[in-house]
Every structure is written in structure tokens, then in C-alpha cells.
C-alpha atoms as a PDB file:
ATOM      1  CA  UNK A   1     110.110 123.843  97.506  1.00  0.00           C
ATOM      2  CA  UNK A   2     109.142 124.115 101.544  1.00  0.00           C
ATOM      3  CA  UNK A   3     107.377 121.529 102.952  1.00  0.00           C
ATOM      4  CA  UNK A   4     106.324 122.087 106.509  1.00  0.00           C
ATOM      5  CA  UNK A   5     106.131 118.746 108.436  1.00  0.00           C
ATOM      6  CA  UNK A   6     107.807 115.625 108.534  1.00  0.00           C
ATOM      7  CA  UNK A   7     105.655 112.649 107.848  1.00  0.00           C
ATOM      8  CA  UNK A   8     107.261 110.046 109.672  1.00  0.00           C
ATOM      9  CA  UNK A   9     107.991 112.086 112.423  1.00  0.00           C
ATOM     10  CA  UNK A  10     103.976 112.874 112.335  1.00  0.00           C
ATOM     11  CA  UNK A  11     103.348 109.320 112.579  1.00  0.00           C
ATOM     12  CA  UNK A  12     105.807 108.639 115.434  1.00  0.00           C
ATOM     13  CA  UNK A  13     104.500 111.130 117.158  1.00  0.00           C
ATOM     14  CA  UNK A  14     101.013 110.697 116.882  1.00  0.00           C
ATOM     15  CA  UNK A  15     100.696 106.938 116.058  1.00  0.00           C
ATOM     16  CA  UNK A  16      98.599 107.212 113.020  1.00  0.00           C
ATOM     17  CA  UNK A  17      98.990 106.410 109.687  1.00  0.00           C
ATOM     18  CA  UNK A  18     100.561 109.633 107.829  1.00  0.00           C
ATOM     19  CA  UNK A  19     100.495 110.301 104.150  1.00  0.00           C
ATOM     20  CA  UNK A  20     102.934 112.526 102.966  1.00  0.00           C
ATOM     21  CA  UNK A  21     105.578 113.650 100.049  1.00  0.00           C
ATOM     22  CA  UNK A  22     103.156 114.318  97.533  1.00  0.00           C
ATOM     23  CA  UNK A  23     105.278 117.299  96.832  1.00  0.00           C
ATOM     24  CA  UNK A  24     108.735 115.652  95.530  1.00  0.00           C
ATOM     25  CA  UNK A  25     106.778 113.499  93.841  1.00  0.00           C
ATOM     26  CA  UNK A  26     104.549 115.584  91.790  1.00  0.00           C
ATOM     27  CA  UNK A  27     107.515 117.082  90.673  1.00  0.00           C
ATOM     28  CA  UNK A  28     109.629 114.009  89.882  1.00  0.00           C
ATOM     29  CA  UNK A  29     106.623 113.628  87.539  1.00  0.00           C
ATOM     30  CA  UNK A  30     106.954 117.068  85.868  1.00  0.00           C
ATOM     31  CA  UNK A  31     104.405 118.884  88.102  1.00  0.00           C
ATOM     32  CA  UNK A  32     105.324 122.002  90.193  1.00  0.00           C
ATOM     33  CA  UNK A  33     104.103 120.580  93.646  1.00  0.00           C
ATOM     34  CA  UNK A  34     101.091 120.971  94.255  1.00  0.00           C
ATOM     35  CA  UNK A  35      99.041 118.083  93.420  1.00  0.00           C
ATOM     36  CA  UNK A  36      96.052 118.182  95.900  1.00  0.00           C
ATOM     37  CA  UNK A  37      95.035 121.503  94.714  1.00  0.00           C
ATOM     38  CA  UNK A  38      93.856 120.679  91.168  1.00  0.00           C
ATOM     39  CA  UNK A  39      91.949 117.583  92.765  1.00  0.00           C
ATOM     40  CA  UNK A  40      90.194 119.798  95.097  1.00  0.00           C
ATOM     41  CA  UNK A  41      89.540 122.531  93.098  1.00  0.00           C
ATOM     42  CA  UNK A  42      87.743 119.325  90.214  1.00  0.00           C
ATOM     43  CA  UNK A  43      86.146 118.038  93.468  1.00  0.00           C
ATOM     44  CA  UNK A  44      83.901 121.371  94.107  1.00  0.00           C
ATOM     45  CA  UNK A  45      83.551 122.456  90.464  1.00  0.00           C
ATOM     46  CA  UNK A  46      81.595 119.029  90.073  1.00  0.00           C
ATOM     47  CA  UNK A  47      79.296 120.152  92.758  1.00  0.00           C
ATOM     48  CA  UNK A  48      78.273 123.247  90.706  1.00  0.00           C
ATOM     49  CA  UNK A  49      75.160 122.067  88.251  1.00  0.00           C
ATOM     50  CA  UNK A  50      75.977 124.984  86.251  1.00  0.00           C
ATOM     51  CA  UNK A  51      79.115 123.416  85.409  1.00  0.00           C
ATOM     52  CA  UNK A  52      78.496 120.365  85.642  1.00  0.00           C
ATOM     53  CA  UNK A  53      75.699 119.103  83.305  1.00  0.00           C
ATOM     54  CA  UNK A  54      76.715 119.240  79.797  1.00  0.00           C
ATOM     55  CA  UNK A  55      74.975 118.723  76.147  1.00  0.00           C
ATOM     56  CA  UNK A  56      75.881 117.450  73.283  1.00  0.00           C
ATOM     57  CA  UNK A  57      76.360 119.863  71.492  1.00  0.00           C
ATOM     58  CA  UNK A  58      78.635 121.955  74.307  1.00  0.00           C
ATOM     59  CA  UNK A  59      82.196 121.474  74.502  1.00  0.00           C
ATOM     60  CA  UNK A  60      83.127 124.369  77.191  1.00  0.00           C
ATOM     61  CA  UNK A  61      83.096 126.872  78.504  1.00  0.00           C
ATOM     62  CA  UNK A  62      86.448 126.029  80.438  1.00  0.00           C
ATOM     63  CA  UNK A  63      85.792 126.888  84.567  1.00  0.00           C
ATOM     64  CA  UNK A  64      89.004 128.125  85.986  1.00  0.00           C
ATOM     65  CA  UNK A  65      89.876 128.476  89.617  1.00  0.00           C
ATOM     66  CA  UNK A  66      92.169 130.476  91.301  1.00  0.00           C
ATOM     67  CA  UNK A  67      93.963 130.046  94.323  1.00  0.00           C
ATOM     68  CA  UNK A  68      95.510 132.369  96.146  1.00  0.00           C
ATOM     69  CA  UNK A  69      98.431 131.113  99.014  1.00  0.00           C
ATOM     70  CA  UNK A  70     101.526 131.417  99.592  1.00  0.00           C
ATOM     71  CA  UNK A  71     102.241 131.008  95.451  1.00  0.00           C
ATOM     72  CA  UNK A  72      99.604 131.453  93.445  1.00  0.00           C
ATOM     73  CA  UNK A  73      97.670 128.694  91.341  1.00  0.00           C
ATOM     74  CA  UNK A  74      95.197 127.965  88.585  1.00  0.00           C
ATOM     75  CA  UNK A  75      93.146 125.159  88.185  1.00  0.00           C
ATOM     76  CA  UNK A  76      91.241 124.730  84.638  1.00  0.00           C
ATOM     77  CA  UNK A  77      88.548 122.218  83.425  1.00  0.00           C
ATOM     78  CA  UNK A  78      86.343 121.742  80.746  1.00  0.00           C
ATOM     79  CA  UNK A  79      82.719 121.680  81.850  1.00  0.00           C
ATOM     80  CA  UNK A  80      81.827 118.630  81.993  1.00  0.00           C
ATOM     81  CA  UNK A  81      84.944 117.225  81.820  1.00  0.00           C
ATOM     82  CA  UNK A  82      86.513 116.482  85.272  1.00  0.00           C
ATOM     83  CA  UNK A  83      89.542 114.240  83.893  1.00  0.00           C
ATOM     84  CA  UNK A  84      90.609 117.321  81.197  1.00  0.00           C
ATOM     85  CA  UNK A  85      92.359 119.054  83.652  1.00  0.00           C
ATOM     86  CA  UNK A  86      95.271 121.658  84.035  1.00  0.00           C
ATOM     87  CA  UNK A  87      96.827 122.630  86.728  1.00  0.00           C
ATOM     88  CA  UNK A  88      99.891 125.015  87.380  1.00  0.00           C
ATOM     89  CA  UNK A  89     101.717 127.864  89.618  1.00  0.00           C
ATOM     90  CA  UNK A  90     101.229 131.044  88.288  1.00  0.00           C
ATOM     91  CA  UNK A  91     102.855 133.548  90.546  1.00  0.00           C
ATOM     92  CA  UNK A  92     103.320 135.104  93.892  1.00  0.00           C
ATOM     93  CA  UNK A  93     100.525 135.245  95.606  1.00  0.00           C
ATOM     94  CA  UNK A  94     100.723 136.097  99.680  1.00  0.00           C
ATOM     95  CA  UNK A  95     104.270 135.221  99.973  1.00  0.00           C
ATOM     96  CA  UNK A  96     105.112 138.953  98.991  1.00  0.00           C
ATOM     97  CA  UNK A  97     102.797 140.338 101.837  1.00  0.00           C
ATOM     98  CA  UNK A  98     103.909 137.912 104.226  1.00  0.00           C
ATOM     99  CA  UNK A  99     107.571 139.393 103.515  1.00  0.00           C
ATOM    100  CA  UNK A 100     106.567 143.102 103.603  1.00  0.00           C
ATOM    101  CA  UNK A 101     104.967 141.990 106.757  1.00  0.00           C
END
């Protein structure tokens, strides 16, 4: 995978504290590399009441989010349920028009 940006150069450069990697390590944990994407997609689908509030008596419906950069991704939650989460690549997205481009 591409990661633009070199941490510790970043924080030589700048003299701030830099957070980086979360790519390699993702998938070092069987993700694909793109951690922060599923935990910002949870973070906005909690601010929905709709999807938010839940009975007892509902398990679902499952809110899905799509994400459409350079590779394409899907985020999918349980309503409700913010720690049931799936997240995953699931194509090209604008990488193909960036190359036609």
C-alpha cells in the first residue's frame, strides 16, 4: 500500500508530536489499511438519532457507509451497535479516473 508522508520526518520538520503507521499496522493485524475510516464512519452514524436509538425488540437494520477515494470502502454497523462493526476495501474507486486522467 502507498502511504504519503513520513511521520518522523513530519515531526522533525514541524516539531510536533506526529502519529503515524496506522497503515502497516492494521494490516499486520489482518486489516487492509485503513483503520481510521471505519472509526469515522461509527463516529457520525452515532450522531444520526435515526440510527442511533434502539428498542428492545430491534436488532438492525444494519447502516452501511460507503466511501469513495482512491479505493473504495464500506463501513457496516448494527444500529445501535457501534462496537459490531465491519469494515473492508471493496474496489476501485477514483484511482481509475485519476489514471484515465
Amino acid at each position: 500500500t502507498l502511504q504519503i508522508g513520513d511521520p518522523s520526518v513530519i515531526a522533525n520538520l514541524c516539531g510536533v508530536t506526529t502519529v503515524g503507521d496506522f497503515r502497516p499496522a492494521d494490516m499486520a493485524l489482518g486489516g487492509q489499511g485503513a483503520p481510521l475510516m471505519p472509526a469515522f464512519d461509527v463516529h457520525l452514524l452515532k450522531t444520526l438519532p435515526a440510527i442511533n436509538q434502539k428498542t428492545d425488540e430491534d436488532v438492525g437494520p444494519l447502516c452501511i457507509m460507503l466511501n469513495i477515494g482512491g479505493v473504495s470502502n464500506i463501513t457496516a454497523m448494527l444500529r445501535g451497535e457501534p462496537r459490531n462493526v465491519l469494515g473492508f476495501d471493496c474496489g476501485p474507486g477514483n484511482m481509475l479516473i485519476d489514471q484515465i486522467m
